[in-house]
C-alpha atoms as a PDB file:
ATOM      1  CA  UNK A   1       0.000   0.000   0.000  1.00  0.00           C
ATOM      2  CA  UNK A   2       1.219   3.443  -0.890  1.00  0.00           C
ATOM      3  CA  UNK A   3       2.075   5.793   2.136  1.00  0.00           C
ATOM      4  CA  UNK A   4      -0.261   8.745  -0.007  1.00  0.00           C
ATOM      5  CA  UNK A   5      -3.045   6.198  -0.286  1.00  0.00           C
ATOM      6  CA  UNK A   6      -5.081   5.326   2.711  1.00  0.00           C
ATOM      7  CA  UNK A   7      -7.929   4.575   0.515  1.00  0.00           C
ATOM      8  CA  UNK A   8     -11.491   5.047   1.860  1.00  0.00           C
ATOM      9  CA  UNK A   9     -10.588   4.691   5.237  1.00  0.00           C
ATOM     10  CA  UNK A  10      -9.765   8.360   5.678  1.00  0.00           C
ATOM     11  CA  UNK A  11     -12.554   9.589   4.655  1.00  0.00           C
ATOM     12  CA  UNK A  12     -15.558   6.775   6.314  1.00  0.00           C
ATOM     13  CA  UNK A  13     -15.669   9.081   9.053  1.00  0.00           C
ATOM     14  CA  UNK A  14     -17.109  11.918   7.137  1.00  0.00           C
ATOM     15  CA  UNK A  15     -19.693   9.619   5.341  1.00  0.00           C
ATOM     16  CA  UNK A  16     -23.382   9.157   6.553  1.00  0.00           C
ATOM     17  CA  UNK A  17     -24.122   5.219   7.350  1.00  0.00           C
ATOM     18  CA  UNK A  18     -26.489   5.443   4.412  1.00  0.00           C
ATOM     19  CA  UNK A  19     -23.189   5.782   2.130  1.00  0.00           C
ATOM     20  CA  UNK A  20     -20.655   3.048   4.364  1.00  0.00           C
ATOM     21  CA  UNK A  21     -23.392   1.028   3.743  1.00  0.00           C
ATOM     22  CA  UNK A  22     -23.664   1.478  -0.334  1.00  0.00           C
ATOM     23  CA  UNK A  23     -19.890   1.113  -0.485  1.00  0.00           C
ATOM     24  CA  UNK A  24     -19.912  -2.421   1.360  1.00  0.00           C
ATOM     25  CA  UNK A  25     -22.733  -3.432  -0.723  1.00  0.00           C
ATOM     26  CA  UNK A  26     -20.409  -2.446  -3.979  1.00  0.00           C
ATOM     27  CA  UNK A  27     -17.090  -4.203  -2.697  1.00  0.00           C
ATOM     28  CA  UNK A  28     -19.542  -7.155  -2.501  1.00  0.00           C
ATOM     29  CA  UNK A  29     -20.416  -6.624  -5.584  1.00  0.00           C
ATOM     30  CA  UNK A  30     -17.102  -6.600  -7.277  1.00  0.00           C
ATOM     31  CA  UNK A  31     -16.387 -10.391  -5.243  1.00  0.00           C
ATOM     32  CA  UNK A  32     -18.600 -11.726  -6.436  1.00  0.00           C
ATOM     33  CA  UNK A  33     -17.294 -14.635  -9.211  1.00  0.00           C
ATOM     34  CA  UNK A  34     -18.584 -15.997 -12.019  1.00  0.00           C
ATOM     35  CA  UNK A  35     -19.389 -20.001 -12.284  1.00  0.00           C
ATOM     36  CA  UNK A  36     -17.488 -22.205 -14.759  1.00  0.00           C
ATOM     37  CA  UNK A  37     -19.178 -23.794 -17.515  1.00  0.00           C
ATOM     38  CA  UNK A  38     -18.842 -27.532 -17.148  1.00  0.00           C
ATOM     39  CA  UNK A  39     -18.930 -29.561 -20.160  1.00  0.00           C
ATOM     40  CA  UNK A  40     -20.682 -33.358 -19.982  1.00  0.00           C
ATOM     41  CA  UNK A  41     -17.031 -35.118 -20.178  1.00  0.00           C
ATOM     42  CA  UNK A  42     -16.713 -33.221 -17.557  1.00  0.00           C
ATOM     43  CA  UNK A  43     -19.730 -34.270 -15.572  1.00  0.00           C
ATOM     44  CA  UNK A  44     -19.395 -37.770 -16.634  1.00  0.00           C
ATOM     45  CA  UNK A  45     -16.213 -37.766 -15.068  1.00  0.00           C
ATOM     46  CA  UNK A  46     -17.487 -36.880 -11.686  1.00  0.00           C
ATOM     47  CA  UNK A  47     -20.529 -38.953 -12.011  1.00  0.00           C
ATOM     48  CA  UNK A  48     -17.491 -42.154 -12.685  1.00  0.00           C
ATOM     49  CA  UNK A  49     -15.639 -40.423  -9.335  1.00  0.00           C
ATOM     50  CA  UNK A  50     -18.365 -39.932  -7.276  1.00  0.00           C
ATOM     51  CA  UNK A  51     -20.209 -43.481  -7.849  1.00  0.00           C
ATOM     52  CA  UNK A  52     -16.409 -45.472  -7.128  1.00  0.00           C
ATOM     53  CA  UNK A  53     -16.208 -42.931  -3.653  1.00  0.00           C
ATOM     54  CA  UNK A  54     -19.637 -44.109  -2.963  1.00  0.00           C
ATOM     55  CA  UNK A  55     -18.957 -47.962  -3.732  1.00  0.00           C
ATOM     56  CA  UNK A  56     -15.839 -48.264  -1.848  1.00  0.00           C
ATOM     57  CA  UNK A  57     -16.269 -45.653   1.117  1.00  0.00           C
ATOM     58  CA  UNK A  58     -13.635 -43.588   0.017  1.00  0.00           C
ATOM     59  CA  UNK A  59     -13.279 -39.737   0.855  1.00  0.00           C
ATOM     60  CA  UNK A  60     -13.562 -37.074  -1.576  1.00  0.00           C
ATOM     61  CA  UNK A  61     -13.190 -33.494  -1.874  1.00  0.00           C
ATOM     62  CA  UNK A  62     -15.717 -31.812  -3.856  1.00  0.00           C
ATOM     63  CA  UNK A  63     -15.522 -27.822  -4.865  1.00  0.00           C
ATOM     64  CA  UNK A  64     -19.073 -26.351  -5.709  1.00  0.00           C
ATOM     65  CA  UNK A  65     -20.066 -22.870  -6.461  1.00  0.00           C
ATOM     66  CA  UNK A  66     -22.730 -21.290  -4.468  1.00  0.00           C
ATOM     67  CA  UNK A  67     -23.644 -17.543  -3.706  1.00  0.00           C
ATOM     68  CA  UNK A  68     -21.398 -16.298  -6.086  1.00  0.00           C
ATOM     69  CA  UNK A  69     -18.126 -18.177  -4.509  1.00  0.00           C
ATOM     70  CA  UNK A  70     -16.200 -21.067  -4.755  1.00  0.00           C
ATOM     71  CA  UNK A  71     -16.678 -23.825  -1.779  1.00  0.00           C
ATOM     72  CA  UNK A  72     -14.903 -27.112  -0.838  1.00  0.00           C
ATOM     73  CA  UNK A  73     -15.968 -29.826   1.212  1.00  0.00           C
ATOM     74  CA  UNK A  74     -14.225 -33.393   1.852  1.00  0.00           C
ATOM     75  CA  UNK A  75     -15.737 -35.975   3.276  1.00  0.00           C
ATOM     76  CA  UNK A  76     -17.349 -39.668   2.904  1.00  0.00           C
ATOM     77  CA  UNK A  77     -20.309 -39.879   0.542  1.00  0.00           C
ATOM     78  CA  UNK A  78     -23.382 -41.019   2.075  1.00  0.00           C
ATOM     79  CA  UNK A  79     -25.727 -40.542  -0.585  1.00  0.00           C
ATOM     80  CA  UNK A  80     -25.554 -39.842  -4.718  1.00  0.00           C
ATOM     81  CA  UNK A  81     -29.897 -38.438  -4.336  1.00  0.00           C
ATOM     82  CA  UNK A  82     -30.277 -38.575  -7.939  1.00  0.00           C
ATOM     83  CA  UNK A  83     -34.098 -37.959  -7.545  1.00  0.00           C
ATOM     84  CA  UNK A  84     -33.443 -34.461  -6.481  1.00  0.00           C
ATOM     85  CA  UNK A  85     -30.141 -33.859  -7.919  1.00  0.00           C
ATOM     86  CA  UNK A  86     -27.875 -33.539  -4.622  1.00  0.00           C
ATOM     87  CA  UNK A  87     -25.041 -34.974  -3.374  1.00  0.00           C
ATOM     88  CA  UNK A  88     -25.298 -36.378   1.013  1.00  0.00           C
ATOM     89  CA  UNK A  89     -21.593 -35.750   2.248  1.00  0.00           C
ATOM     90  CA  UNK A  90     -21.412 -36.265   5.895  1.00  0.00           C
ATOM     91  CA  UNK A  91     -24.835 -34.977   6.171  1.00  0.00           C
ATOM     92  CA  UNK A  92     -24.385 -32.000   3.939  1.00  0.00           C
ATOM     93  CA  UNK A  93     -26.382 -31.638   0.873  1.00  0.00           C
ATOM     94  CA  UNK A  94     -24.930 -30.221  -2.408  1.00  0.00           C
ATOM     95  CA  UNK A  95     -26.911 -29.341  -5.128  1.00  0.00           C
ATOM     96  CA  UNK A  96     -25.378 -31.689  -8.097  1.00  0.00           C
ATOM     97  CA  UNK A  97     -25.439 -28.855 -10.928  1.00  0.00           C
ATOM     98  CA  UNK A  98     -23.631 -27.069  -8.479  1.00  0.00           C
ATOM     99  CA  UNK A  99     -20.235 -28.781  -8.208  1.00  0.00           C
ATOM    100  CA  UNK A 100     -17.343 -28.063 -10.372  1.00  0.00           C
ATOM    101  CA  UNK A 101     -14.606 -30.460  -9.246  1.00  0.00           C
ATOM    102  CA  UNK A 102     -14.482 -34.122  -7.521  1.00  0.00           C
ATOM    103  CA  UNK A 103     -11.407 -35.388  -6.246  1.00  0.00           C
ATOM    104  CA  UNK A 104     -10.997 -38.759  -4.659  1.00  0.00           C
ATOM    105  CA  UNK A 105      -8.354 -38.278  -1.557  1.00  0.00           C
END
């Protein structure tokens, strides 16, 4: 950071809450990421991943996108709910359209 630059934080405490408030709802704003496109080698490939995890108890590590941000979670697969399109992973549920990466550990 520049010694001339102290950014907003020199001036919040001239600012109305009204405005602090409009300038955390823009920083959100700009974090906010964009989902990958996944292809259907792609999906097939974690459909092949998860259904060996789920045969032979192993652990994986899956990476979904949700709220505008990348997640991970690793854990033992309980459940592949293809009724409803989620994944069970010690007792979480993931939204299958939602996950971007499967890793066997």
């Amino acid at each position: 950071m520049d010694v001339n630059d102290r950014g907003t934080k020199k001036w919040t405490s001239l600012m109305m809450p009204e405005h602090i408030q409009m300038l955390d709802e823009l920083w959100k704003e700009d974090d906010k990421k964009t989902k990958p496109i996944i292809d259907e080698q792609q999906r097939e490939e974690f459909d092949i991943k998860l259904q060996i995890a789920l045969k032979d108890h192993l652990t994986v590590e899956v990476v979904y996108f949700v709220d505008y941000d990348f997640h991970t979670v690793k854990g033992k697969l309980d459940k592949i709910d293809v009724l409803n399109g989620r994944l069970h992973i010690d007792n979480m549920r993931i939204d299958i359209n939602d996950v971007i990466e499967v890793t066997i550990t």
